[in-house]
Protein backbone atom coordinates (compact mmCIF):
# COMPACT_ATOMS: atom_id res chain seq x y z
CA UNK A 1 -15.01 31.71 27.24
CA UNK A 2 -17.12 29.36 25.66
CA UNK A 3 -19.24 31.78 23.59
CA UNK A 4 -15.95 32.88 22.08
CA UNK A 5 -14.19 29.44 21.46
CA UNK A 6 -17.72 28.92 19.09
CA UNK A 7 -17.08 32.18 17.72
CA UNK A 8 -13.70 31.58 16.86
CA UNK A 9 -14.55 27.88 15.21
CA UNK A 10 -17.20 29.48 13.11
CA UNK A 11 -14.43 31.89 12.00
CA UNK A 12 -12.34 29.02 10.82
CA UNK A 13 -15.35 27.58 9.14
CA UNK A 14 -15.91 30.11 7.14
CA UNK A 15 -12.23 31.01 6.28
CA UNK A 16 -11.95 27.60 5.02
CA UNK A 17 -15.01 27.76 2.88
CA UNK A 18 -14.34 30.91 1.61
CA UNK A 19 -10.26 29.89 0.70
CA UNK A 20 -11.92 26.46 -0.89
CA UNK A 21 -14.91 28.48 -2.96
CA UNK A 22 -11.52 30.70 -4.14
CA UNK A 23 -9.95 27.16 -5.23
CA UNK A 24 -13.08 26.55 -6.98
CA UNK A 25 -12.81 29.39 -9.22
CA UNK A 26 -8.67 29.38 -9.30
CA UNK A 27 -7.27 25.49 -9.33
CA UNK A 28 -3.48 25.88 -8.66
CA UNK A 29 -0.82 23.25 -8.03
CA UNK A 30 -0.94 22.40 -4.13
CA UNK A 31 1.98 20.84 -2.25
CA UNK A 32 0.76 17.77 0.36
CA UNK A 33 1.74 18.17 3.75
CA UNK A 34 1.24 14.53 4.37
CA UNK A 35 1.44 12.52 7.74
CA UNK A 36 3.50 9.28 8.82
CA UNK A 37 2.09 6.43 10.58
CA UNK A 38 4.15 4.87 13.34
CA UNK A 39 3.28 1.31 13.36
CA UNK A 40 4.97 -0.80 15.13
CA UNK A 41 6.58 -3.27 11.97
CA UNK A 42 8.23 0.03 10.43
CA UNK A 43 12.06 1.08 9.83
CA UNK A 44 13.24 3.64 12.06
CA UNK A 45 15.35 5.63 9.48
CA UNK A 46 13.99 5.45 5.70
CA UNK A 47 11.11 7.88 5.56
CA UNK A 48 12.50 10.36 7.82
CA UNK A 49 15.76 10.25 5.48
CA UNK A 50 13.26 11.11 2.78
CA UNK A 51 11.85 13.50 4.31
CA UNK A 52 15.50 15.32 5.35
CA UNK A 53 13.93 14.88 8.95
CA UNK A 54 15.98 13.80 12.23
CA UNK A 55 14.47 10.67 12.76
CA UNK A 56 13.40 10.11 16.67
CA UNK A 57 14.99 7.80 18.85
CA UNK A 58 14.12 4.18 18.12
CA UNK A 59 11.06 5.61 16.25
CA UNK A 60 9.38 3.30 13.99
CA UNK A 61 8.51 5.29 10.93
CA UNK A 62 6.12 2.59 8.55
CA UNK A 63 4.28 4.68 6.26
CA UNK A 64 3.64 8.19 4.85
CA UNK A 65 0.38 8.34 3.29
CA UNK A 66 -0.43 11.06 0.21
CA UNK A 67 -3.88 11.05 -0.24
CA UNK A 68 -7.71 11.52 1.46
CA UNK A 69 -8.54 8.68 3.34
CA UNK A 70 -10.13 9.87 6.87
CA UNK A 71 -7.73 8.13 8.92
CA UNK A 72 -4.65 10.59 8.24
CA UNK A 73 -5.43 12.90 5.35
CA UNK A 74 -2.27 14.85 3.74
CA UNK A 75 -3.52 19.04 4.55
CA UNK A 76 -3.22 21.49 1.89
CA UNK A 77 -2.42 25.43 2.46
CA UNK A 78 -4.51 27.63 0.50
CA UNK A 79 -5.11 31.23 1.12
CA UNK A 80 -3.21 30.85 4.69
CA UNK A 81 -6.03 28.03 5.79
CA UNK A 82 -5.01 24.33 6.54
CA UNK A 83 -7.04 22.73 4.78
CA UNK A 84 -7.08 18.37 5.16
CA UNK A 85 -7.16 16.82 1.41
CA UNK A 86 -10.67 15.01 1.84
CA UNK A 87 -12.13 18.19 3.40
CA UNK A 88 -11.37 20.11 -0.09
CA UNK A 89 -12.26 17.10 -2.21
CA UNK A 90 -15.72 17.46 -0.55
CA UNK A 91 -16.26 21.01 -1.49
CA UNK A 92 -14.16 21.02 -4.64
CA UNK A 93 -14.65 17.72 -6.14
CA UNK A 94 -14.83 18.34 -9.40
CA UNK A 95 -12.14 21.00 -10.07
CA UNK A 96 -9.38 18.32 -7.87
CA UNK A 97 -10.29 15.28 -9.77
CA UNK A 98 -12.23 15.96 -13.03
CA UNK A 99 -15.74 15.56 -13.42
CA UNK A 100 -15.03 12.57 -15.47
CA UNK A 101 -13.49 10.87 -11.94
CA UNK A 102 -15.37 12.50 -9.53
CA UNK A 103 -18.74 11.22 -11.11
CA UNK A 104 -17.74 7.98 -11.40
CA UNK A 105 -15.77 7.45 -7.83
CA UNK A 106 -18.78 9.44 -5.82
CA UNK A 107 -16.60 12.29 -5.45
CA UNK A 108 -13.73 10.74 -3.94
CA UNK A 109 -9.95 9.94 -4.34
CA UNK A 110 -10.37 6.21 -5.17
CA UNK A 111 -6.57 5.32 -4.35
CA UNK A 112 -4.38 5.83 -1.26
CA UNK A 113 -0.37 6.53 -2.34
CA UNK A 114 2.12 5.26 0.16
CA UNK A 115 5.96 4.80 1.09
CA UNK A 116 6.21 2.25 2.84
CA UNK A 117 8.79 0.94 5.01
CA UNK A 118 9.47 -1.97 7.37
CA UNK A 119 11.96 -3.34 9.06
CA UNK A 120 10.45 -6.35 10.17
CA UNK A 121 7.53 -8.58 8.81
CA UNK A 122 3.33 -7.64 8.52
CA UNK A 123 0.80 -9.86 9.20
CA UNK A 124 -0.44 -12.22 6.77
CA UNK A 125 -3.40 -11.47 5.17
CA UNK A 126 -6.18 -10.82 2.30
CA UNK A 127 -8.52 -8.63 0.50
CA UNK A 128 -11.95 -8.97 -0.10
CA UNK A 129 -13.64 -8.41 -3.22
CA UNK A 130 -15.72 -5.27 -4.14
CA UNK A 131 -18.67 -7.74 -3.43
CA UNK A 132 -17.77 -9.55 -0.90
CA UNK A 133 -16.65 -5.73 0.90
CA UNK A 134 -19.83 -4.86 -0.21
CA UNK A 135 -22.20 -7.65 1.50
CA UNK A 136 -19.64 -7.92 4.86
CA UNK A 137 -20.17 -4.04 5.35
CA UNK A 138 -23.55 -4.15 5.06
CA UNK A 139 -24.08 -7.64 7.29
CA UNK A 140 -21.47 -5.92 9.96
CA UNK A 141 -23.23 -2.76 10.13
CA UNK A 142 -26.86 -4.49 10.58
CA UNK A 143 -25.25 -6.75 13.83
CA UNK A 144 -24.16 -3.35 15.24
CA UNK A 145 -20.35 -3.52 15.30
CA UNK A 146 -19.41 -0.02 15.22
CA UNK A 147 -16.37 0.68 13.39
CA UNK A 148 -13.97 1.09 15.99
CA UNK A 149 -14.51 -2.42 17.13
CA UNK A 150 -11.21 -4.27 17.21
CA UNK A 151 -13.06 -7.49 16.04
CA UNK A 152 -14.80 -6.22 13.08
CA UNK A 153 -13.50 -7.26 9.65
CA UNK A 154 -15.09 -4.54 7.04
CA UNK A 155 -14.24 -1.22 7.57
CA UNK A 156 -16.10 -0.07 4.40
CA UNK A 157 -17.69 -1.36 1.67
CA UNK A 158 -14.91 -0.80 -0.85
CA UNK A 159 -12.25 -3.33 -2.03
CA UNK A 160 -8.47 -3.07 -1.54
CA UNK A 161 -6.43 -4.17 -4.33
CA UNK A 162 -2.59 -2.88 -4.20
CA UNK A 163 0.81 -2.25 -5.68
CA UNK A 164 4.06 -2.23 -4.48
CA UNK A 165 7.09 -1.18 -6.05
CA UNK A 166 10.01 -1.26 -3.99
CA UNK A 167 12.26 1.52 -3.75
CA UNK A 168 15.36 -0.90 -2.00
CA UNK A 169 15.57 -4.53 -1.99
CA UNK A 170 11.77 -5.75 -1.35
CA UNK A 171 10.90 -8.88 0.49
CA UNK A 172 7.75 -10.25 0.74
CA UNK A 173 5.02 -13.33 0.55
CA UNK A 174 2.33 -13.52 -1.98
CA UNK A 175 0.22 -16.63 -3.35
CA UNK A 176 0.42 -19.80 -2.75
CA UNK A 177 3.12 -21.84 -4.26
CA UNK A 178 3.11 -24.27 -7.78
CA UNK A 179 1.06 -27.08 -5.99
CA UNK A 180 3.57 -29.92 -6.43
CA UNK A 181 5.96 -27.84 -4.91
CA UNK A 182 4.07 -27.64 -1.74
CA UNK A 183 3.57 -31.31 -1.75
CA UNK A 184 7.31 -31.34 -1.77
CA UNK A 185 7.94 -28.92 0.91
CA UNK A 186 5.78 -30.80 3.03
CA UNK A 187 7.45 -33.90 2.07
CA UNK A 188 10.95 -32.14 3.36
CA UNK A 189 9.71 -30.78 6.87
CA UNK A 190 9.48 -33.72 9.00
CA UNK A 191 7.63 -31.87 11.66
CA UNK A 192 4.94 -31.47 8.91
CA UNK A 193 4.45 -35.18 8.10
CA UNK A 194 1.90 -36.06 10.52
CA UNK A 195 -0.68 -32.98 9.90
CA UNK A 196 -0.12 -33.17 5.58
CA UNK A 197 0.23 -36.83 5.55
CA UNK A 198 -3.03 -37.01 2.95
CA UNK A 199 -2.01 -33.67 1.36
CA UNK A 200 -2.24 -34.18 -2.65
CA UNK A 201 -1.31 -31.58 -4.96
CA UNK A 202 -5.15 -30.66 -5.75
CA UNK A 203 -6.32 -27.12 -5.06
CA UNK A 204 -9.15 -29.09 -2.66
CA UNK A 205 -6.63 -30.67 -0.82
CA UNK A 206 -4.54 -27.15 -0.41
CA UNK A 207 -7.91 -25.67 1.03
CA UNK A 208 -8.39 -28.18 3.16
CA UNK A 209 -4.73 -28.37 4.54
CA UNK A 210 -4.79 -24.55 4.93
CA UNK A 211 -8.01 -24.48 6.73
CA UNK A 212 -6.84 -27.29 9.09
CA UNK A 213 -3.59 -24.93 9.68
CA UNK A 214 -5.52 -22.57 10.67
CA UNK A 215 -8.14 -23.78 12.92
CA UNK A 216 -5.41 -26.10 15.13
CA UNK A 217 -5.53 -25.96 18.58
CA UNK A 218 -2.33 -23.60 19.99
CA UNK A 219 -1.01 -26.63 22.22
CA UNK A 220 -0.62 -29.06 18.88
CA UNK A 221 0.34 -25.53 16.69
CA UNK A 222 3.26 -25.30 19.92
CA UNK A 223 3.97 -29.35 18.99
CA UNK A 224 5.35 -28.42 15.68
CA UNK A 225 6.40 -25.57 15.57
CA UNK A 226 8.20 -25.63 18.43
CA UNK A 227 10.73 -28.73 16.92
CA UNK A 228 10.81 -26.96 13.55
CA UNK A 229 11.85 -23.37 14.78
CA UNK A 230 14.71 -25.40 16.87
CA UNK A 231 15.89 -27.18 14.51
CA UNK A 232 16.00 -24.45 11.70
CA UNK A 233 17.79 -22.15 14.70
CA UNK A 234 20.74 -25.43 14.65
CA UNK A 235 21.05 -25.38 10.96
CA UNK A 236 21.01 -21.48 10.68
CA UNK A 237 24.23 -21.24 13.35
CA UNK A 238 25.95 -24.29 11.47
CA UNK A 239 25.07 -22.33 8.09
CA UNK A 240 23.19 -19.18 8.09
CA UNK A 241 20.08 -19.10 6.22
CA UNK A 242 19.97 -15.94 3.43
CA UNK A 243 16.71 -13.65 2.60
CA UNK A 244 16.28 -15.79 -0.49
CA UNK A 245 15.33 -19.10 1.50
CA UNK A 246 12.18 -19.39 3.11
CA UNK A 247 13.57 -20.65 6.49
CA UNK A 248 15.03 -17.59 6.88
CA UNK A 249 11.85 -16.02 7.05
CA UNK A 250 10.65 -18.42 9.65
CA UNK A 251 13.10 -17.52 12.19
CA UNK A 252 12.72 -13.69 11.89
CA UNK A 253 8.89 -13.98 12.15
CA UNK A 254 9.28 -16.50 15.21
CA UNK A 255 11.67 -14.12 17.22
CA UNK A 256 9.05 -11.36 16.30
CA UNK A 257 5.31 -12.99 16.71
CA UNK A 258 5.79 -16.23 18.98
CA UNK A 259 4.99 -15.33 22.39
CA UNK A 260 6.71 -17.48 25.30
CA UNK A 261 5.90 -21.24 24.57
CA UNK A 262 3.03 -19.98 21.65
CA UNK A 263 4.32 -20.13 18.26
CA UNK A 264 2.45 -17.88 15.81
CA UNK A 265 0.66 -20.19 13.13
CA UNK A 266 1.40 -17.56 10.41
CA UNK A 267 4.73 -19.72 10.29
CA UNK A 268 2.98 -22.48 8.45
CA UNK A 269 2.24 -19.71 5.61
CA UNK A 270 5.91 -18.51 5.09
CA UNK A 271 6.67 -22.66 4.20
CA UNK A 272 3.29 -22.33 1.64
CA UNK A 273 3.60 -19.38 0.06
CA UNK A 274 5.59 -17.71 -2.64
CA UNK A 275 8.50 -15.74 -1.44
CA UNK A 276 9.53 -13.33 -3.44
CA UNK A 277 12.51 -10.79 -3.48
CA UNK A 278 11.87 -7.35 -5.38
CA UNK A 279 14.67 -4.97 -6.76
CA UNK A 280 14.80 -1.31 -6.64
CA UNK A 281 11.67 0.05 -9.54
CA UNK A 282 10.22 -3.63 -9.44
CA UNK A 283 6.53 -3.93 -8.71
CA UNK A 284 4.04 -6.58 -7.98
CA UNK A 285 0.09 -6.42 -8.07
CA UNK A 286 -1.89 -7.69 -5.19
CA UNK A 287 -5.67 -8.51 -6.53
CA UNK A 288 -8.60 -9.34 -4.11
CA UNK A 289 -8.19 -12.96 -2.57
CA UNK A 290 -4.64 -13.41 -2.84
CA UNK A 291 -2.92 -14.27 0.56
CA UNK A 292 0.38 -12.16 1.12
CA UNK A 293 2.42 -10.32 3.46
CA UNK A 294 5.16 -7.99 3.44
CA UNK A 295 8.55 -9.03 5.11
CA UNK A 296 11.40 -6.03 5.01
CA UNK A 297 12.42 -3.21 2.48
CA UNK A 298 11.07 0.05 1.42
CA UNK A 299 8.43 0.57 -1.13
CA UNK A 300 5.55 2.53 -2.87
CA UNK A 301 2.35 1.58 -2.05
CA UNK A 302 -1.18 2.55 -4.13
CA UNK A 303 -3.89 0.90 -3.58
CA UNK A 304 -7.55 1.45 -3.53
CA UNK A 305 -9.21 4.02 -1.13
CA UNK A 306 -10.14 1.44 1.82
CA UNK A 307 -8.65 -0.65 4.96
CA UNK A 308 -10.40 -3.92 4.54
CA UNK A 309 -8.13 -6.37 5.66
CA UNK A 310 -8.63 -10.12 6.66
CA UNK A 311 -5.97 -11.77 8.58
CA UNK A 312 -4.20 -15.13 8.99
CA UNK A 313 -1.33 -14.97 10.79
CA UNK A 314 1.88 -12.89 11.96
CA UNK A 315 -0.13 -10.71 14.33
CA UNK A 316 -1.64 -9.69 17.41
CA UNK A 317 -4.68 -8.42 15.97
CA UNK A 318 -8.26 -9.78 15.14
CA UNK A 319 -8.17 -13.16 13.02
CA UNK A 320 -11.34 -14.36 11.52
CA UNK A 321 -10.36 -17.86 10.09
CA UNK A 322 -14.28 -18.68 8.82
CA UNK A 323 -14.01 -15.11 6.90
CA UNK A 324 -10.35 -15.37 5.81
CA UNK A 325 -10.75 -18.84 4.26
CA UNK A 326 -14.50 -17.68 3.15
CA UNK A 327 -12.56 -14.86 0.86
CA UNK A 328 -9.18 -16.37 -0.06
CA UNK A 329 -8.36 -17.47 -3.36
CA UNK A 330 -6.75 -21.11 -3.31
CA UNK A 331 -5.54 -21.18 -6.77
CA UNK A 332 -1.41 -21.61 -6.91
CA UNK A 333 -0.43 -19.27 -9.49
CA UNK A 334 3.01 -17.34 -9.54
CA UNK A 335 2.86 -13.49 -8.59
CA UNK A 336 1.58 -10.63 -10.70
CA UNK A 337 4.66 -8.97 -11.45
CA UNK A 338 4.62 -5.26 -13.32
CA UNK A 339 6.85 -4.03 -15.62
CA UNK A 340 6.63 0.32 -16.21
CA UNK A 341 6.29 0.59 -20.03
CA UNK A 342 7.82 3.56 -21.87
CA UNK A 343 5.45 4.94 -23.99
CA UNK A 344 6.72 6.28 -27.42
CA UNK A 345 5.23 9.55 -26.89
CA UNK A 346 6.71 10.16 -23.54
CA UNK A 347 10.24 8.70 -22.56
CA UNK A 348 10.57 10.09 -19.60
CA UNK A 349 7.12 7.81 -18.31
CA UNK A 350 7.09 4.37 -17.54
CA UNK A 351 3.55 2.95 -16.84
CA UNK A 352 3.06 0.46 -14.29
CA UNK A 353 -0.34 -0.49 -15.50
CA UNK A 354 -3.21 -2.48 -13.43
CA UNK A 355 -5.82 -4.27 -13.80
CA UNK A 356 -7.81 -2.16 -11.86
CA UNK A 357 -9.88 1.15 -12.52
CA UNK A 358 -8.20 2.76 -9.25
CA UNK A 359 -4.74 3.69 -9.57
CA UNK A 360 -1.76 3.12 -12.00
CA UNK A 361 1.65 4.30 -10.76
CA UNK A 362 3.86 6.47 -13.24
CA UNK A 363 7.78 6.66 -12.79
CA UNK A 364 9.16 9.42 -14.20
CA UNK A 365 13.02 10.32 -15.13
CA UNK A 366 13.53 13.85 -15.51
CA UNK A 367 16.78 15.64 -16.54
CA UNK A 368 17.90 18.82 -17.94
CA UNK A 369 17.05 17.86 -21.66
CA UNK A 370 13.93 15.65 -20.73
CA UNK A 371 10.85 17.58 -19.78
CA UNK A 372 7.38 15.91 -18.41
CA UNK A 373 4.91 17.92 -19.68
CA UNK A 374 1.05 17.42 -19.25
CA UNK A 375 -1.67 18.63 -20.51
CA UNK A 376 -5.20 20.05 -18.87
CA UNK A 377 -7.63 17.22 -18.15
CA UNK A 378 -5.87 14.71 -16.92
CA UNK A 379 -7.23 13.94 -13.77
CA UNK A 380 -5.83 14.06 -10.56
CA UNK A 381 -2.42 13.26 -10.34
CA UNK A 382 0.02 12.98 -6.85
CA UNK A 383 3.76 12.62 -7.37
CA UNK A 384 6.52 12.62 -5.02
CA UNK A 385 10.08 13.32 -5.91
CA UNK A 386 12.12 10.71 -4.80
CA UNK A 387 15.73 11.59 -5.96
CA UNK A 388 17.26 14.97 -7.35
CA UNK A 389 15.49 18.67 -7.16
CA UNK A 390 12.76 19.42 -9.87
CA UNK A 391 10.73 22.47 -11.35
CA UNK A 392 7.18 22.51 -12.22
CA UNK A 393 5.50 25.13 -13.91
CA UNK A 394 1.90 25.15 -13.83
CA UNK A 395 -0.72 26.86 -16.33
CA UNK A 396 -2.38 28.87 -13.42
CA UNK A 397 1.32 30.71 -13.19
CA UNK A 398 3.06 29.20 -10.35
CA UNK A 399 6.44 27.69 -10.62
CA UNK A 400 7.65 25.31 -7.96
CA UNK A 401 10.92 23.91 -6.80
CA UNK A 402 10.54 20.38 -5.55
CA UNK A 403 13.33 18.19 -3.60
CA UNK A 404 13.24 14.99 -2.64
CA UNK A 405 10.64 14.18 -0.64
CA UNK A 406 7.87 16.36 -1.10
CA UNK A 407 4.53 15.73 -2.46
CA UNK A 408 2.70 17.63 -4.80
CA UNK A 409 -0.78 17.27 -6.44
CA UNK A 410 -2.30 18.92 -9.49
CA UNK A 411 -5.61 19.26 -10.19
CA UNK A 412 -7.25 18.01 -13.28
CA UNK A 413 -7.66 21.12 -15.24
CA UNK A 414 -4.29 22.25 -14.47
CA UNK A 415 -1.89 21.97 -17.22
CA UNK A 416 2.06 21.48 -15.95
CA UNK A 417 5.70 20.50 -16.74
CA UNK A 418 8.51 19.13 -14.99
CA UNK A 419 11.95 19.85 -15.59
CA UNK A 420 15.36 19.23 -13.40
CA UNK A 421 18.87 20.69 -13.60
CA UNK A 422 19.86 16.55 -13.41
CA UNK A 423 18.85 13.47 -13.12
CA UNK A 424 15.68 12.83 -11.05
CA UNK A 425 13.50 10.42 -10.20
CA UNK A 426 10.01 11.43 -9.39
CA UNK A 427 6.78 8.26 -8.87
CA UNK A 428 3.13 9.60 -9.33
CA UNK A 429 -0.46 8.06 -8.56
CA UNK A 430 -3.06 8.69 -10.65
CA UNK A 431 -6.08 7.38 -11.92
CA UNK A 432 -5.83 5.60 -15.56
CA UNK A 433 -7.94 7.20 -18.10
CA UNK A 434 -9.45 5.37 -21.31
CA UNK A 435 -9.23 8.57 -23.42
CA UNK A 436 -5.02 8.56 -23.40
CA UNK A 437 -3.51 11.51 -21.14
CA UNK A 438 -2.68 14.52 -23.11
CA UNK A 439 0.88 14.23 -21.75
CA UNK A 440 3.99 13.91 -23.26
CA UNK A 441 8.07 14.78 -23.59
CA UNK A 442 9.95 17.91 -24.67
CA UNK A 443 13.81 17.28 -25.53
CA UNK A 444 15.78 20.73 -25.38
């Protein structure tokens, strides 16, 4: 029995090759079968909805991710083989995502696309830098903390800077707040008094106020808190709090995170930080060091290809305060909102440029009498449709029919064009390119 479970593996081995070498020599346009994560924090409705899936019973549904990374990989179908997306990037690097990207991202998909979608807040937290990522890999693996370890902080040595542009109503924390606002804020909260009675709107007294935060004791963290959460619960029944107002924030997290008589300390962040309130096709960049956490809506996520993430609050998992602070970028500075920018050469595009050499996100409008067309040699690119029912029409002869909600990916030396019958809306990942994409718009 065992002889022929071998045999049959080594079948499958070699089907798989064989259907990748054929991929090789043949690049086509692949529809991603890609996988949803069930954390906890996630909506119960929105991506199955997407997905035209009965959603389970009281199923959180947080994120469906469209891309390579080893921890849920989207699976391709080629020649009748299922075939996981980072499995065929290994073997076919060069024909999925150019040479151009493949030689300078060591052969691999350097961003991870996501929807994302939760119905209650994530933890607060940062991201290191490529160097920082870099040297706390590298330390971690020399102490021995395998990988799985729930305490380690560096999964991998890359960094993890991220977009999100929300699909709904978007709510969510990022950066620390105009300084002198702080100082006011602090002023306003008379449970704060006596812990940021020498606070002074300095960036060295913020660091040092934050780091205090963070390293109190639970039973003087339970001393006030506990006073502040009851008396913003009084005010919110005598005149509910909206989604727009920090204290509003406090309570949800509280009811989520606090645990009997321990209140979580990732309070004192919601009264620091920025909150800020996206609207359907807004977007905001997260770079390396900025503290931030996502409260409630629905979004795209691309980021870069790694899960490197330093915690301080709004959680049951591992916090490393020495690290976190060690990382975190103090500076109060409003958030990185994008804008997509039309190009004149393509209407139907709008650009939501980074900063980064990763990922930029693309949102395209498609209708009857406005085509996306591309051109080979553009890299990889992933799209999803996210309203309407599309066409594409590749140069290796296939011609697809795409609803909302599916995921398709098109290899770099593929030539294609997108068309609808009406209006839809269609958001695609891809990796931004210093020689201009040979892309553009046909009008019929």
């Amino acid at each position: 029995m065992r002889a022929e479970t071998v045999r049959r593996s080594a079948e499958t081995v070699s089907a798989i090759e064989r259907a990748i070498a054929h991929f090789r020599g043949h690049p086509t346009l692949l529809e991603l079968h890609c996988g949803v994560q069930h954390y906890d924090w996630g909506s119960f409705d929105a991506i199955p909805r997407l997905l035209h899936r009965k959603a389970a019973a009281r199923q959180p549904n947080a994120e469906l991710w469209m891309g390579a990374h080893p921890d849920l990989p989207a699976k391709v179908v080629i020649q009748h083989q299922v075939i996981p997306l980072n499995r065929l990037i290994d073997g076919a690097a060069e024909t999925v995502l150019g040479q151009e990207t493949a030689k300078r991202f060591h052969r691999q998909l350097p961003f991870l696309f996501k929807v994302l979608s939760a119905r209650k807040p994530l933890s607060i937290q940062a991201h290191p830098s490529k160097a920082t990522a870099e040297e706390g890999f590298a330390r971690e693996n020399a102490l021995n903390i395998a990988i799985t370890d729930k305490n380690r902080n560096y999964k991998d040595s890359n960094h993890k800077p991220e977009m999100i542009t929300a699909l709904t109503d978007f709510y969510a924390l990022c950066g620390f707040r105009p300084l002198r606002e702080i100082a006011a804020t602090l002023a306003a909260i008379p449970e704060f008094r006596g812990l940021a009675a020498d606070f002074e709107p300095t960036t060295a007294s913020l660091q040092r106020l934050y780091g205090r935060l963070l390293s109190l004791p639970q039973q003087q963290v339970n001393a006030v808190l506990t006073p502040f959460v009851d008396r913003l619960t009084k005010e919110n029944v005598a005149r509910p709090f909206d989604k727009d107002d920090f204290a509003y924030w406090v309570l949800v997290a509280d009811k989520v995170f606090s645990r009997h008589i321990d209140k979580d300390r990732g309070l004192f962040s919601i009264c620091l930080l920025n909150l800020v309130h996206l609207e359907p096709g807004q977007a905001m960049f997260l770079p390396a060091g900025v503290l931030h956490g996502y409260l409630q809506g629905t979004g795209l996520e691309v980021m870069a290809n790694s899960n490197n993430v330093l915690r301080g609050g709004l959680t049951a998992k591992h916090v490393d305060v020495k690290e976190l602070l060690r990382i975190m970028e103090f500076a109060s500075r409003p958030p990185n909102l994008v804008k997509g920018k039309a190009e004149e050469a393509q209407p139907a595009a709008a650009v939501y440029q980074t900063p980064v050499e990763e990922f930029e996100l693309v949102r395209l409008d498609v209708s009857v009498r406005r085509h996306y067309i591309c051109g080979p040699d553009h890299g990889v690119h992933i799209t999803i449709v996210i309203e309407g029912l599309v066409q594409v029409s590749s140069s290796d002869g296939t011609n697809t029919r795409f609803s909302s909600g599916r995921v398709f990916l098109v290899p770099s030396s593929v030539a294609y064009e997108i068309a609808a019958e009406s209006e839809a809306i269609l958001f695609q990942a891809r990796v931004p390119t210093t020689r201009g994409q040979d892309a553009g718009v046909r009008k019929t």
